[in-house]
C-alpha atoms as a PDB file:
ATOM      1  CA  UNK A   1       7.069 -24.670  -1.761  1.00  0.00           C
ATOM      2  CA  UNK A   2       6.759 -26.892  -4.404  1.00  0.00           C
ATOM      3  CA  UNK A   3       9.432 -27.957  -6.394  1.00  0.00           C
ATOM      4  CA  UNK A   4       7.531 -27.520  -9.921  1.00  0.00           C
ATOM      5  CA  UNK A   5       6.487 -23.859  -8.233  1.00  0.00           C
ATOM      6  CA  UNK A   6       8.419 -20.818  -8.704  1.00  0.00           C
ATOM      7  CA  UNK A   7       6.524 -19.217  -6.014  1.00  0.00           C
ATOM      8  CA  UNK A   8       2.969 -18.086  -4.900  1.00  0.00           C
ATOM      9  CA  UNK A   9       1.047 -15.782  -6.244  1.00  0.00           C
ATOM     10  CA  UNK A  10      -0.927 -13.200  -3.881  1.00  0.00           C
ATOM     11  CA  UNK A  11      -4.558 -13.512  -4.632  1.00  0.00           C
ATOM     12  CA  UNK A  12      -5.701 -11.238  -1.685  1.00  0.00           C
ATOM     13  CA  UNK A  13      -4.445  -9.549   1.417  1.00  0.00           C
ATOM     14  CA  UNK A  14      -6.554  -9.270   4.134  1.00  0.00           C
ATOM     15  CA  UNK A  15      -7.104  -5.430   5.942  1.00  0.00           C
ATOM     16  CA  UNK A  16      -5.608  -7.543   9.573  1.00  0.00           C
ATOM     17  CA  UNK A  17      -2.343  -8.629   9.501  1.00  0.00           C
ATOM     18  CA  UNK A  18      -3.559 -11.832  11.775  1.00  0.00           C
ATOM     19  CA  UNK A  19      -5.378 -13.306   8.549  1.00  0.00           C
ATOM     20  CA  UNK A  20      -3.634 -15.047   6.192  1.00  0.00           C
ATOM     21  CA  UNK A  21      -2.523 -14.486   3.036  1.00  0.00           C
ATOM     22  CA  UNK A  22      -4.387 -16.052   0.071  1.00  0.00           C
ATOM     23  CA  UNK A  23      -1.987 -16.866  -2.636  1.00  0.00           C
ATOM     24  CA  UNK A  24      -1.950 -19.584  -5.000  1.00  0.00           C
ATOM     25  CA  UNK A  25       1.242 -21.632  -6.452  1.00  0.00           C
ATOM     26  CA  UNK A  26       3.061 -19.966 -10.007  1.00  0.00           C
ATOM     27  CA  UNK A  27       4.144 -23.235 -11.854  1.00  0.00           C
ATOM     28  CA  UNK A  28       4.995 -20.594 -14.926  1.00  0.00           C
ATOM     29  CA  UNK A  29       8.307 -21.164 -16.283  1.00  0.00           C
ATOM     30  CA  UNK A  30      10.593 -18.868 -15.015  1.00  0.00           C
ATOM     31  CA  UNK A  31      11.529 -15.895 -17.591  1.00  0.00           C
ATOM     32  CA  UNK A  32       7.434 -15.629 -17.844  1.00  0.00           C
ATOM     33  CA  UNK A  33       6.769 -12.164 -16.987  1.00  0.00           C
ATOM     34  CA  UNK A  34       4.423 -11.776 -13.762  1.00  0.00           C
ATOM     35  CA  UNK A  35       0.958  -9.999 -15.003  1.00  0.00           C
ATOM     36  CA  UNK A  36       0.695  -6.549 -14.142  1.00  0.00           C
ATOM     37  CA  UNK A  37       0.131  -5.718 -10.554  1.00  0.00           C
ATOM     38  CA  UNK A  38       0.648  -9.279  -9.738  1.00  0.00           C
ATOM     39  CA  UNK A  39       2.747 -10.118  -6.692  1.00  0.00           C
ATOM     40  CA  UNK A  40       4.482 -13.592  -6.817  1.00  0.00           C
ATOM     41  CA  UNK A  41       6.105 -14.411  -3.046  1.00  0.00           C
ATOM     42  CA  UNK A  42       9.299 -16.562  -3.212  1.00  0.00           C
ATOM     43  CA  UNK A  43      11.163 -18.273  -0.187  1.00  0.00           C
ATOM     44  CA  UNK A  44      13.910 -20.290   0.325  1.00  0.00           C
ATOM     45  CA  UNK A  45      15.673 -21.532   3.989  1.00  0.00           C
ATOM     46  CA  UNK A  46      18.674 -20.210   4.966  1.00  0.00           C
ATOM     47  CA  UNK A  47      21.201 -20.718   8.108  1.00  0.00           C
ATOM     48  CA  UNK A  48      18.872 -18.006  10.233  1.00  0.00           C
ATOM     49  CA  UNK A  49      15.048 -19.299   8.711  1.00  0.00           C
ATOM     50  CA  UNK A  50      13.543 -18.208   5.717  1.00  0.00           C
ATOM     51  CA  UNK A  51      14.598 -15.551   3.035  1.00  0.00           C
ATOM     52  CA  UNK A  52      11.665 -14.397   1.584  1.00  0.00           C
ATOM     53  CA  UNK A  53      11.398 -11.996  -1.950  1.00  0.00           C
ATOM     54  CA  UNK A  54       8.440 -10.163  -3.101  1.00  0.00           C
ATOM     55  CA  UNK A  55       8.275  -9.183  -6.591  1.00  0.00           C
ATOM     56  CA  UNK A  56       5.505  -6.662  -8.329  1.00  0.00           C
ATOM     57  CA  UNK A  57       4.533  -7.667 -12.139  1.00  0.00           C
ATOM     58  CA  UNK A  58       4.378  -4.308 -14.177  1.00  0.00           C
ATOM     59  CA  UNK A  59       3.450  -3.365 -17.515  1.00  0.00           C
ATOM     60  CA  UNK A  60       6.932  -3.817 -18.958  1.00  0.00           C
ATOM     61  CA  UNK A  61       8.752  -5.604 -16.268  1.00  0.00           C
ATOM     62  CA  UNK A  62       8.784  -7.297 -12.978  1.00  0.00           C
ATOM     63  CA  UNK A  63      10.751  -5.634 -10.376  1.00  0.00           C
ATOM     64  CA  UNK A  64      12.056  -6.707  -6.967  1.00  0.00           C
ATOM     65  CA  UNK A  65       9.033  -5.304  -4.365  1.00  0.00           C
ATOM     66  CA  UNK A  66      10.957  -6.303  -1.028  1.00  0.00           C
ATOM     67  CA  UNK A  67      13.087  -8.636   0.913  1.00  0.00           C
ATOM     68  CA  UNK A  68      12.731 -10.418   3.883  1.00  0.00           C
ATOM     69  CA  UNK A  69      16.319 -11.846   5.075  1.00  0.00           C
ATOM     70  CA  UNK A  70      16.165 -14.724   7.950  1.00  0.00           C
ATOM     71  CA  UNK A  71      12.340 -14.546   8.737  1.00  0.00           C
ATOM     72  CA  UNK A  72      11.681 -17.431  11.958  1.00  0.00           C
ATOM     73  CA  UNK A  73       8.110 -18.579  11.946  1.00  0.00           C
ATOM     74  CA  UNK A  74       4.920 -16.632  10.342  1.00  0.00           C
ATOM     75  CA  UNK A  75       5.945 -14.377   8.812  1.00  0.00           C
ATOM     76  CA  UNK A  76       2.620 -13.260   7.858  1.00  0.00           C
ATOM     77  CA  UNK A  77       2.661 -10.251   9.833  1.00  0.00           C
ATOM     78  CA  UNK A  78       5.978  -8.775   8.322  1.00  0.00           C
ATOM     79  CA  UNK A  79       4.916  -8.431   5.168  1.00  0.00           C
ATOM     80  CA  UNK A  80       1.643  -8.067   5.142  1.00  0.00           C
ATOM     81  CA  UNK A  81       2.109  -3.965   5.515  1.00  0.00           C
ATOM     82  CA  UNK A  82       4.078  -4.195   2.497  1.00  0.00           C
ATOM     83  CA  UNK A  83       1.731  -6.394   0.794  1.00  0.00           C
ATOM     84  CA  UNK A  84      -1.587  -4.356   1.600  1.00  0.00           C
ATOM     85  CA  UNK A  85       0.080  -0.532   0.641  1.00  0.00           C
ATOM     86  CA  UNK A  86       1.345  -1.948  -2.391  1.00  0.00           C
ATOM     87  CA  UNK A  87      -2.056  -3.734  -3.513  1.00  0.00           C
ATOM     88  CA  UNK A  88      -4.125  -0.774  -2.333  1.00  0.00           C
ATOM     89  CA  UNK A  89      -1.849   1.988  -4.587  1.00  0.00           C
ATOM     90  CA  UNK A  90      -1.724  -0.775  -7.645  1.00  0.00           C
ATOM     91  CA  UNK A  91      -5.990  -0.560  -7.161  1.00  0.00           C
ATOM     92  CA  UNK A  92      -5.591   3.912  -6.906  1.00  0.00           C
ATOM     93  CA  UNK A  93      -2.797   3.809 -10.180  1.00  0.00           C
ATOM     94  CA  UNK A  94      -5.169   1.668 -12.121  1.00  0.00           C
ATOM     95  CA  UNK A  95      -8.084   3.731 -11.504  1.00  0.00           C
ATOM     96  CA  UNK A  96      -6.312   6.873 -11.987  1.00  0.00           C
ATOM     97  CA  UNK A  97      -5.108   5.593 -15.263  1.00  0.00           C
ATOM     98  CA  UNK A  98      -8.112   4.375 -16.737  1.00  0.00           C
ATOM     99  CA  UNK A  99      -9.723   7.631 -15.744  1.00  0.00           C
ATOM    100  CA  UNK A 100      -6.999   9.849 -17.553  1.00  0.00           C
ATOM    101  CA  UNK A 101      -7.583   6.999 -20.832  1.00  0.00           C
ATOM    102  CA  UNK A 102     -11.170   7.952 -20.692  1.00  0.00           C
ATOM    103  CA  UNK A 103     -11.148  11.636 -20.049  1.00  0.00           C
ATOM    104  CA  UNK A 104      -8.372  12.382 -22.904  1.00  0.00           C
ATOM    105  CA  UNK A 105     -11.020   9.829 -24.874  1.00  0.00           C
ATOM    106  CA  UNK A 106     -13.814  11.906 -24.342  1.00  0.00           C
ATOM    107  CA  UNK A 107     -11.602  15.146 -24.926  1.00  0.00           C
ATOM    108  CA  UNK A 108     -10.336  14.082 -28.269  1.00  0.00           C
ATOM    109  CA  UNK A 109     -13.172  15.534 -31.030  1.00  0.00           C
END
């Protein structure tokens, strides 16, 4: 990573875990909240590999998604699950959500 990064933001996650992950780099200063159902990946080496944090952007805060301790390798296919279920319920809450906004719109007379 970078040093003028503060991590990579997911841009897409494949359906196979064997793809890679498109992200791009986050050069935001660090307090700058991550935009709603954004996921910014973070890694740093330790003694056993790589410690690698995901964390979700949401509407007030950003909250700690997962941890990875000591990952050796790619690590693509660890946390890809996590990646995909939590991009694919973000998608299903946002619909959901604008479809309650519209239908208590179009109930209010």
């Amino acid at each position: 990573m970078p040093a003028s990064a503060r991590g990579a933001v997911v841009c897409s996650v494949p359906q196979q875990p064997t793809e890679p992950i498109r992200a791009v780099w986050d050069t935001a200063p660090q307090p700058e909240p991550i935009r709603p159902g954004a996921i910014l990946l973070t890694w740093h080496p330790c003694r056993g590999g790589m410690d690698v944090t995901a964390r979700l952007g949401l509407a007030a805060t950003t909250v700690i998604l997962a941890t990875w301790p000591s990952l050796h390798g790619d690590w693509t296919p660890i946390v890809h699950p996590t990646l995909f279920e939590v991009t694919g319920l973000h998608a299903a809450l946002t619909v959901a959500t604008d479809a309650l906004h519209l239908a208590n719109h179009l109930a209010t007379p």
